[in-house]
PDB file of N, CA and C in Angstrom:
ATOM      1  N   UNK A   1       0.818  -1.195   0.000  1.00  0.00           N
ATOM      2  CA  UNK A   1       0.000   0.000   0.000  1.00  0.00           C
ATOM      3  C   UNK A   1       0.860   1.256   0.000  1.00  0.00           C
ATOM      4  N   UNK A   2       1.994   1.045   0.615  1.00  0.00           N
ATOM      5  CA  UNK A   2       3.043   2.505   0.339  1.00  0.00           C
ATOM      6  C   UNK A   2       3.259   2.669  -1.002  1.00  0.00           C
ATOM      7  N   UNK A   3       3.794   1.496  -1.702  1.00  0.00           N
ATOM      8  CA  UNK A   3       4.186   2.137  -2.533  1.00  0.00           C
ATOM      9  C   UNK A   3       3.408   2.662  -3.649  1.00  0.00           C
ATOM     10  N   UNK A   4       1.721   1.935  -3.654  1.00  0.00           N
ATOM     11  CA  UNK A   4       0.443   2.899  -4.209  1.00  0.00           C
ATOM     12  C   UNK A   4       0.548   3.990  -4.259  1.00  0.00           C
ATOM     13  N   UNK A   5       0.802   4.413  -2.881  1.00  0.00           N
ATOM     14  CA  UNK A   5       0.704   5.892  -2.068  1.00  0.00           C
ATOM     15  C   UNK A   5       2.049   6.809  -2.505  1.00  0.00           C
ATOM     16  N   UNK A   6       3.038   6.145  -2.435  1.00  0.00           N
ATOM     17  CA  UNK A   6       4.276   7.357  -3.136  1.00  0.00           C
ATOM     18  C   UNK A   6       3.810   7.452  -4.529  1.00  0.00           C
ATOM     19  N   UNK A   7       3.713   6.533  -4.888  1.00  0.00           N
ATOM     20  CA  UNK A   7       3.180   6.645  -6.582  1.00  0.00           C
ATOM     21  C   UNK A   7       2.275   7.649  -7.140  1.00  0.00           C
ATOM     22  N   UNK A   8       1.337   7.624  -6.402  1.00  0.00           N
ATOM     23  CA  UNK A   8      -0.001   8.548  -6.282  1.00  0.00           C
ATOM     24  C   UNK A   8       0.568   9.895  -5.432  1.00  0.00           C
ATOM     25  N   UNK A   9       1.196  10.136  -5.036  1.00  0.00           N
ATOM     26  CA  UNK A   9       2.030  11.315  -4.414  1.00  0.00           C
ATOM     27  C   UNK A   9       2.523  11.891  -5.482  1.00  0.00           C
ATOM     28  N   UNK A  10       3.612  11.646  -6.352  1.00  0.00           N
ATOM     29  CA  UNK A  10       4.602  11.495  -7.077  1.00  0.00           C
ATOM     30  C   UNK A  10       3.793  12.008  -8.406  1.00  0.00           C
ATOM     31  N   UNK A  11       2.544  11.251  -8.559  1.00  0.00           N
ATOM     32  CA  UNK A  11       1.933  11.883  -9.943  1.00  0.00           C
ATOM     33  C   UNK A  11       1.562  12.963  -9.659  1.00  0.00           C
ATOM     34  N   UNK A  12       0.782  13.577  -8.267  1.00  0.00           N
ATOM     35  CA  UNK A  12      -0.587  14.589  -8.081  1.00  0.00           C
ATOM     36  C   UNK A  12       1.089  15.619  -7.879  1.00  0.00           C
ATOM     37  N   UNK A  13       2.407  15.361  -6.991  1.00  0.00           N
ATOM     38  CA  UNK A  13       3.059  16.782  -7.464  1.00  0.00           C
ATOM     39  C   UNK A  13       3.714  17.104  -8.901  1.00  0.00           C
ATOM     40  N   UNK A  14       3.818  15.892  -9.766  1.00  0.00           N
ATOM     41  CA  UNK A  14       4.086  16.177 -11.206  1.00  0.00           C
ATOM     42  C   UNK A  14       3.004  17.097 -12.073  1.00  0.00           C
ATOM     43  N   UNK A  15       1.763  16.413 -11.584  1.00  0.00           N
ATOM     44  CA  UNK A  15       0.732  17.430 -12.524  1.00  0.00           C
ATOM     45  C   UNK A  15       0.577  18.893 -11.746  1.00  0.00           C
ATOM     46  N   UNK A  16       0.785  18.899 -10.543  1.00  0.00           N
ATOM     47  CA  UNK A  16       0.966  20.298  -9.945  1.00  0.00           C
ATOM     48  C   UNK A  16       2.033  20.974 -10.300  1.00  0.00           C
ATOM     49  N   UNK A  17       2.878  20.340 -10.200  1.00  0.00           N
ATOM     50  CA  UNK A  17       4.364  21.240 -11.212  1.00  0.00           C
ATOM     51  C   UNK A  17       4.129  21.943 -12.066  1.00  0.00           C
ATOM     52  N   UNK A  18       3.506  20.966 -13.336  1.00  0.00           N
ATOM     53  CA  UNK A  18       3.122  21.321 -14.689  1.00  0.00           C
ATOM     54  C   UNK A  18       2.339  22.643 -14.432  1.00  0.00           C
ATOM     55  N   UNK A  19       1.222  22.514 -14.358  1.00  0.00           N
ATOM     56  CA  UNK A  19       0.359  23.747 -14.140  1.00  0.00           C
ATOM     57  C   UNK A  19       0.558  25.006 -13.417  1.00  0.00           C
ATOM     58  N   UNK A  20       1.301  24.683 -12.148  1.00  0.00           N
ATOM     59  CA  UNK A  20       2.003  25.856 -11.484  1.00  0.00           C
ATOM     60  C   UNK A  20       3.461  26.601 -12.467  1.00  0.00           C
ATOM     61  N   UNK A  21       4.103  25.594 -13.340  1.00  0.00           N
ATOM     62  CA  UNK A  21       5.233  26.193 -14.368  1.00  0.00           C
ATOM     63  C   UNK A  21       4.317  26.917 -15.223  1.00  0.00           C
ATOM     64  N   UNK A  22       3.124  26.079 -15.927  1.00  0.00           N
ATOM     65  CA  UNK A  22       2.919  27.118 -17.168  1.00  0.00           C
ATOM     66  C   UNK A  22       2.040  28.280 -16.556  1.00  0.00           C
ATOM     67  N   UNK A  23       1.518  28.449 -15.777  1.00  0.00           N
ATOM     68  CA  UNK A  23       1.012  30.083 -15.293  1.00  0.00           C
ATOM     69  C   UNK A  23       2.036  30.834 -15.311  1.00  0.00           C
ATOM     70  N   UNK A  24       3.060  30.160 -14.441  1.00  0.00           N
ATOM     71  CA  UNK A  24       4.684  31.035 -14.393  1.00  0.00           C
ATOM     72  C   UNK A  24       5.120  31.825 -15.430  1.00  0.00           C
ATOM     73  N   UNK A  25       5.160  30.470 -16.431  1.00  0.00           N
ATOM     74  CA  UNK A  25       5.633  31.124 -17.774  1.00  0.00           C
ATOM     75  C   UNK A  25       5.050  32.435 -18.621  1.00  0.00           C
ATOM     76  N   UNK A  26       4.038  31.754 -18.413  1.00  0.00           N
ATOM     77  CA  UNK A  26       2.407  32.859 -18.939  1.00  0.00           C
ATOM     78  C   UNK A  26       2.788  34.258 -18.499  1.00  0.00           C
ATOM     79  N   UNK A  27       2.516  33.877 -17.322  1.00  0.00           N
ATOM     80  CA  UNK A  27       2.573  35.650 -16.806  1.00  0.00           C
ATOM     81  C   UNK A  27       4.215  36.040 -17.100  1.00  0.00           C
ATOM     82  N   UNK A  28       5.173  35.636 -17.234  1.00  0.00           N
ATOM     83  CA  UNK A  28       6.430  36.157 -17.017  1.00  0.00           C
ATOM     84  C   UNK A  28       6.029  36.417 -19.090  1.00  0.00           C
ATOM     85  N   UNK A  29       5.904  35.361 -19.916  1.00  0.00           N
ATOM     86  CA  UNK A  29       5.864  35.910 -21.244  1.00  0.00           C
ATOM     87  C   UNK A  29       4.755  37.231 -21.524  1.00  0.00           C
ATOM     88  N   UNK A  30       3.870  37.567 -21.014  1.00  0.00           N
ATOM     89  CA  UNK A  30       2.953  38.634 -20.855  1.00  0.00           C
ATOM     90  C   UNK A  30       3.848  39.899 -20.415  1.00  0.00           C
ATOM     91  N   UNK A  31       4.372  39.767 -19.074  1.00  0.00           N
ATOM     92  CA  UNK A  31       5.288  40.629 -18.498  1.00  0.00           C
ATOM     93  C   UNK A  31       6.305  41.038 -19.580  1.00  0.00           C
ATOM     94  N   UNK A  32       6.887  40.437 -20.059  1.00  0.00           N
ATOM     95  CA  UNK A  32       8.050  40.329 -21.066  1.00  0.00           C
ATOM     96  C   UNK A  32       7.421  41.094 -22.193  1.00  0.00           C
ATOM     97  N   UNK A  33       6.569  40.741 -23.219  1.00  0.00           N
ATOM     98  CA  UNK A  33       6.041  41.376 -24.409  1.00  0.00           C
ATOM     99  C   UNK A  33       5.480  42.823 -23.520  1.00  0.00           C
ATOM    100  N   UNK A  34       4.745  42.885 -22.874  1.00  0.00           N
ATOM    101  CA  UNK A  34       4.133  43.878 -22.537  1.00  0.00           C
ATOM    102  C   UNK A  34       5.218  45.230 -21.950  1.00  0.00           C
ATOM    103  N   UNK A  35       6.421  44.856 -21.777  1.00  0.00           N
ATOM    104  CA  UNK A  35       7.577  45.725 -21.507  1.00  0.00           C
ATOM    105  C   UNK A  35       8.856  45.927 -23.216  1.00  0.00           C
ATOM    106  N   UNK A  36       8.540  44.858 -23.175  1.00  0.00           N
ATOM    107  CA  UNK A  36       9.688  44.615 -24.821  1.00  0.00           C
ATOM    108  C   UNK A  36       8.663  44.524 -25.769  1.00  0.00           C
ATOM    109  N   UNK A  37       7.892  45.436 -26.293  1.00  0.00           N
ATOM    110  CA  UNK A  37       6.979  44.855 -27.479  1.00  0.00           C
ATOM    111  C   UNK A  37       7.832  44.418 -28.780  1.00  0.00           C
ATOM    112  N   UNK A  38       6.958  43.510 -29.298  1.00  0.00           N
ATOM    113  CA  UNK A  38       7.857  43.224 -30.873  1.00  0.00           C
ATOM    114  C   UNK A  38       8.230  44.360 -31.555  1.00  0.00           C
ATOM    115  N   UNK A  39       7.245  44.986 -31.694  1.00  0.00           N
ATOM    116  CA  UNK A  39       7.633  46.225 -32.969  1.00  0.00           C
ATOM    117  C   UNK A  39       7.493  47.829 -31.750  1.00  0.00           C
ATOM    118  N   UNK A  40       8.595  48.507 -32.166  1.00  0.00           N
ATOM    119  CA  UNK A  40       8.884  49.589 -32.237  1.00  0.00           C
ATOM    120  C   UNK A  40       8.446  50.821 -32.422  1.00  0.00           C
ATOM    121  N   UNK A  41       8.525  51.930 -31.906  1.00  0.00           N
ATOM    122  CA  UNK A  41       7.841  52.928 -33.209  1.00  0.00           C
ATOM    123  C   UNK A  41       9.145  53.263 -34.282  1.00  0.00           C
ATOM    124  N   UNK A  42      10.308  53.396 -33.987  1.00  0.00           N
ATOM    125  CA  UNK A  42      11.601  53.481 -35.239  1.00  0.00           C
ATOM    126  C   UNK A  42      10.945  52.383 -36.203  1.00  0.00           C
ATOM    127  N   UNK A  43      10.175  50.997 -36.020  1.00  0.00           N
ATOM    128  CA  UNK A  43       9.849  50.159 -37.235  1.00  0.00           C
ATOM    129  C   UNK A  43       8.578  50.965 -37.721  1.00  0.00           C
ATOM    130  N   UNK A  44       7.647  51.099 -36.849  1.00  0.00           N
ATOM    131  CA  UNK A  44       6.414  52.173 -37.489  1.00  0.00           C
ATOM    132  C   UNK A  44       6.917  52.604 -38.560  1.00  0.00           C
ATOM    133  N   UNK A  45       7.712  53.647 -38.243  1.00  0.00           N
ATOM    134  CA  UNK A  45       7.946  54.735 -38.643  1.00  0.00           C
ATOM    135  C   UNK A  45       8.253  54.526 -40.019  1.00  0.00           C
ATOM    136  N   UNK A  46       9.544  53.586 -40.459  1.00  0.00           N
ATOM    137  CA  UNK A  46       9.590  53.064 -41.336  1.00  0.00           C
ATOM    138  C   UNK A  46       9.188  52.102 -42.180  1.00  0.00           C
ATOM    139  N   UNK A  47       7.799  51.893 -41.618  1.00  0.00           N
ATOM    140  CA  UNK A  47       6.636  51.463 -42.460  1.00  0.00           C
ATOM    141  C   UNK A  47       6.127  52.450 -43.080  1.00  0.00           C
ATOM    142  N   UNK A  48       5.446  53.081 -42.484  1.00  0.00           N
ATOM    143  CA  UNK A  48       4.595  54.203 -42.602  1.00  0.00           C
ATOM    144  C   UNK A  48       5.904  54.879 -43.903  1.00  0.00           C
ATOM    145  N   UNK A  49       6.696  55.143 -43.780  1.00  0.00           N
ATOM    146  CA  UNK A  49       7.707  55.884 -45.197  1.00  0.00           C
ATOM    147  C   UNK A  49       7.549  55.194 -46.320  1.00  0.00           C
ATOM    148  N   UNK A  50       7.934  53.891 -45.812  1.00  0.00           N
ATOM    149  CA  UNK A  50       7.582  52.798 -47.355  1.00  0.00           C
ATOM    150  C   UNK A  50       6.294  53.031 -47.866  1.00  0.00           C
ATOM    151  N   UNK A  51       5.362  53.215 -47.230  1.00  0.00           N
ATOM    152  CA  UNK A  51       4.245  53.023 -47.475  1.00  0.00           C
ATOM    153  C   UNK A  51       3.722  54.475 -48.325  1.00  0.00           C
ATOM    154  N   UNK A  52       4.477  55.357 -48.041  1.00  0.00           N
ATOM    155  CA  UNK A  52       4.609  56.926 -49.002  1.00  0.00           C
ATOM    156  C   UNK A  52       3.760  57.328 -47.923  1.00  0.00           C
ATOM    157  N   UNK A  53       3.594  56.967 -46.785  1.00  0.00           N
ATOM    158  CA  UNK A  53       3.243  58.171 -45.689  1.00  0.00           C
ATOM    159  C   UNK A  53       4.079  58.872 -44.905  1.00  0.00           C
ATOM    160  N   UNK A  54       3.761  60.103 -44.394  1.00  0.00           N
ATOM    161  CA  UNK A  54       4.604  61.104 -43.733  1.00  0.00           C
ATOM    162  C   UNK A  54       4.177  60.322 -42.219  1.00  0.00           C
ATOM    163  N   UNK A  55       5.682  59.730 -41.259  1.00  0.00           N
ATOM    164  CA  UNK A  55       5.739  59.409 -40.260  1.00  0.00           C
ATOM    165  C   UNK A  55       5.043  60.178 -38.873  1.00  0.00           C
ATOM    166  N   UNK A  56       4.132  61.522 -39.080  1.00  0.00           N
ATOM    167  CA  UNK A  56       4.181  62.629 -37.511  1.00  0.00           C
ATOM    168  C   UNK A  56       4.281  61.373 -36.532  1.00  0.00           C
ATOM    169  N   UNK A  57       4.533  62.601 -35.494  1.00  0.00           N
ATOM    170  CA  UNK A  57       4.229  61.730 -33.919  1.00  0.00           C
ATOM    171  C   UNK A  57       3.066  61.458 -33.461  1.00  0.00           C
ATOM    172  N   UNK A  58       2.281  62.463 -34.025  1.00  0.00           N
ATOM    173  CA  UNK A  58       0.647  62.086 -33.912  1.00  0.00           C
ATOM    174  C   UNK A  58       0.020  60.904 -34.767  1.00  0.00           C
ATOM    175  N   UNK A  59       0.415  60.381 -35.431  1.00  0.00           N
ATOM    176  CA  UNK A  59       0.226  59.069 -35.986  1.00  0.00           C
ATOM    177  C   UNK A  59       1.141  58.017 -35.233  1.00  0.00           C
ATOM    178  N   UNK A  60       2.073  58.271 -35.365  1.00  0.00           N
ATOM    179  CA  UNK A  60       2.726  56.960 -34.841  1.00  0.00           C
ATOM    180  C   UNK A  60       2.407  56.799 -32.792  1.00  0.00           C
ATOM    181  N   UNK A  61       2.210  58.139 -32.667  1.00  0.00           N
ATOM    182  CA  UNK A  61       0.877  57.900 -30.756  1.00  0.00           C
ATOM    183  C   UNK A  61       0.256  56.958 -31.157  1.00  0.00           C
ATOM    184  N   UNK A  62      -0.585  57.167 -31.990  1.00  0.00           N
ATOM    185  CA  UNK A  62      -2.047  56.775 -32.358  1.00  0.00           C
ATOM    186  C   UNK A  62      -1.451  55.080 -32.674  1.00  0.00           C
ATOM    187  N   UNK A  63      -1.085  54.883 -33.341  1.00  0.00           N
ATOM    188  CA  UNK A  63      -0.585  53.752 -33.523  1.00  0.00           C
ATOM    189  C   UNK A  63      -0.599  52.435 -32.708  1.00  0.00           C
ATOM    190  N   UNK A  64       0.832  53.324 -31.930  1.00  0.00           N
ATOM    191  CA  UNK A  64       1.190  52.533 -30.361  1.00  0.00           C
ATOM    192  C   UNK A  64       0.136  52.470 -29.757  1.00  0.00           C
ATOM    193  N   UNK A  65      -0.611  53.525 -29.282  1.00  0.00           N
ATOM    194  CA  UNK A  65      -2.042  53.683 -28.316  1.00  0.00           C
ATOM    195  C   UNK A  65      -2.448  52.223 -28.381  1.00  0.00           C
ATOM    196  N   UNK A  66      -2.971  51.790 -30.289  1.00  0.00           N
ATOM    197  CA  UNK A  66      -3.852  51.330 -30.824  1.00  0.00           C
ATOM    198  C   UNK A  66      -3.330  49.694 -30.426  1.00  0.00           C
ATOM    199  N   UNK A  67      -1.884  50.044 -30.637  1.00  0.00           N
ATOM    200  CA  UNK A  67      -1.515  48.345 -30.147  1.00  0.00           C
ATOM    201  C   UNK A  67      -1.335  47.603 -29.090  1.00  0.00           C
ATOM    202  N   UNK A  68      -1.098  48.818 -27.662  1.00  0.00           N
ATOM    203  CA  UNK A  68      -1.257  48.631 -26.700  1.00  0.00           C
ATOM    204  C   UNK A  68      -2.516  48.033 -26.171  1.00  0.00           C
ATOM    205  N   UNK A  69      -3.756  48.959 -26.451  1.00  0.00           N
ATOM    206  CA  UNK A  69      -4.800  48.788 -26.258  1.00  0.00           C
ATOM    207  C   UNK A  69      -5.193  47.044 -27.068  1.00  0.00           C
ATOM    208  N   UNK A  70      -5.010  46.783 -28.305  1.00  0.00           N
ATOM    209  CA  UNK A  70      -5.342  45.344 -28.671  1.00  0.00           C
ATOM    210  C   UNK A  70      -4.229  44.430 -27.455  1.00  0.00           C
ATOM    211  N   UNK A  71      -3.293  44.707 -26.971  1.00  0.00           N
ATOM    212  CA  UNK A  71      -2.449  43.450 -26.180  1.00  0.00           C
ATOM    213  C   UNK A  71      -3.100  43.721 -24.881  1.00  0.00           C
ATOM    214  N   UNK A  72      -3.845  44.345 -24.831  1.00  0.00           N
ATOM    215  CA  UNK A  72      -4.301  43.802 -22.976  1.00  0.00           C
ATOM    216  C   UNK A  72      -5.323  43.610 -22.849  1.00  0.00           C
ATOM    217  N   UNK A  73      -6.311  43.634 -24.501  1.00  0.00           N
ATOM    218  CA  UNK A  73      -7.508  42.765 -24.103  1.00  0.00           C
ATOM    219  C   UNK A  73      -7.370  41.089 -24.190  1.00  0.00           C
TER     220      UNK A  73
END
Protein backbone atom coordinates (compact mmCIF):
# COMPACT_ATOMS: atom_id res chain seq x y z
CA UNK A 1 0.00 0.00 0.00
CA UNK A 2 3.04 2.50 0.34
CA UNK A 3 4.19 2.14 -2.53
CA UNK A 4 0.44 2.90 -4.21
CA UNK A 5 0.70 5.89 -2.07
CA UNK A 6 4.28 7.36 -3.14
CA UNK A 7 3.18 6.64 -6.58
CA UNK A 8 0.00 8.55 -6.28
CA UNK A 9 2.03 11.31 -4.41
CA UNK A 10 4.60 11.50 -7.08
CA UNK A 11 1.93 11.88 -9.94
CA UNK A 12 -0.59 14.59 -8.08
CA UNK A 13 3.06 16.78 -7.46
CA UNK A 14 4.09 16.18 -11.21
CA UNK A 15 0.73 17.43 -12.52
CA UNK A 16 0.97 20.30 -9.94
CA UNK A 17 4.36 21.24 -11.21
CA UNK A 18 3.12 21.32 -14.69
CA UNK A 19 0.36 23.75 -14.14
CA UNK A 20 2.00 25.86 -11.48
CA UNK A 21 5.23 26.19 -14.37
CA UNK A 22 2.92 27.12 -17.17
CA UNK A 23 1.01 30.08 -15.29
CA UNK A 24 4.68 31.03 -14.39
CA UNK A 25 5.63 31.12 -17.77
CA UNK A 26 2.41 32.86 -18.94
CA UNK A 27 2.57 35.65 -16.81
CA UNK A 28 6.43 36.16 -17.02
CA UNK A 29 5.86 35.91 -21.24
CA UNK A 30 2.95 38.63 -20.86
CA UNK A 31 5.29 40.63 -18.50
CA UNK A 32 8.05 40.33 -21.07
CA UNK A 33 6.04 41.38 -24.41
CA UNK A 34 4.13 43.88 -22.54
CA UNK A 35 7.58 45.72 -21.51
CA UNK A 36 9.69 44.62 -24.82
CA UNK A 37 6.98 44.86 -27.48
CA UNK A 38 7.86 43.22 -30.87
CA UNK A 39 7.63 46.22 -32.97
CA UNK A 40 8.88 49.59 -32.24
CA UNK A 41 7.84 52.93 -33.21
CA UNK A 42 11.60 53.48 -35.24
CA UNK A 43 9.85 50.16 -37.23
CA UNK A 44 6.41 52.17 -37.49
CA UNK A 45 7.95 54.73 -38.64
CA UNK A 46 9.59 53.06 -41.34
CA UNK A 47 6.64 51.46 -42.46
CA UNK A 48 4.59 54.20 -42.60
CA UNK A 49 7.71 55.88 -45.20
CA UNK A 50 7.58 52.80 -47.35
CA UNK A 51 4.24 53.02 -47.47
CA UNK A 52 4.61 56.93 -49.00
CA UNK A 53 3.24 58.17 -45.69
CA UNK A 54 4.60 61.10 -43.73
CA UNK A 55 5.74 59.41 -40.26
CA UNK A 56 4.18 62.63 -37.51
CA UNK A 57 4.23 61.73 -33.92
CA UNK A 58 0.65 62.09 -33.91
CA UNK A 59 0.23 59.07 -35.99
CA UNK A 60 2.73 56.96 -34.84
CA UNK A 61 0.88 57.90 -30.76
CA UNK A 62 -2.05 56.77 -32.36
CA UNK A 63 -0.58 53.75 -33.52
CA UNK A 64 1.19 52.53 -30.36
CA UNK A 65 -2.04 53.68 -28.32
CA UNK A 66 -3.85 51.33 -30.82
CA UNK A 67 -1.52 48.34 -30.15
CA UNK A 68 -1.26 48.63 -26.70
CA UNK A 69 -4.80 48.79 -26.26
CA UNK A 70 -5.34 45.34 -28.67
CA UNK A 71 -2.45 43.45 -26.18
CA UNK A 72 -4.30 43.80 -22.98
CA UNK A 73 -7.51 42.77 -24.10
Amino acid sequence: MNLGLAILLIVIALIGGLVLGFFLARSYMKKYLQDNPPISEDMIRSMMAQMGQKPSSKKLNQVMANMRSKNNK
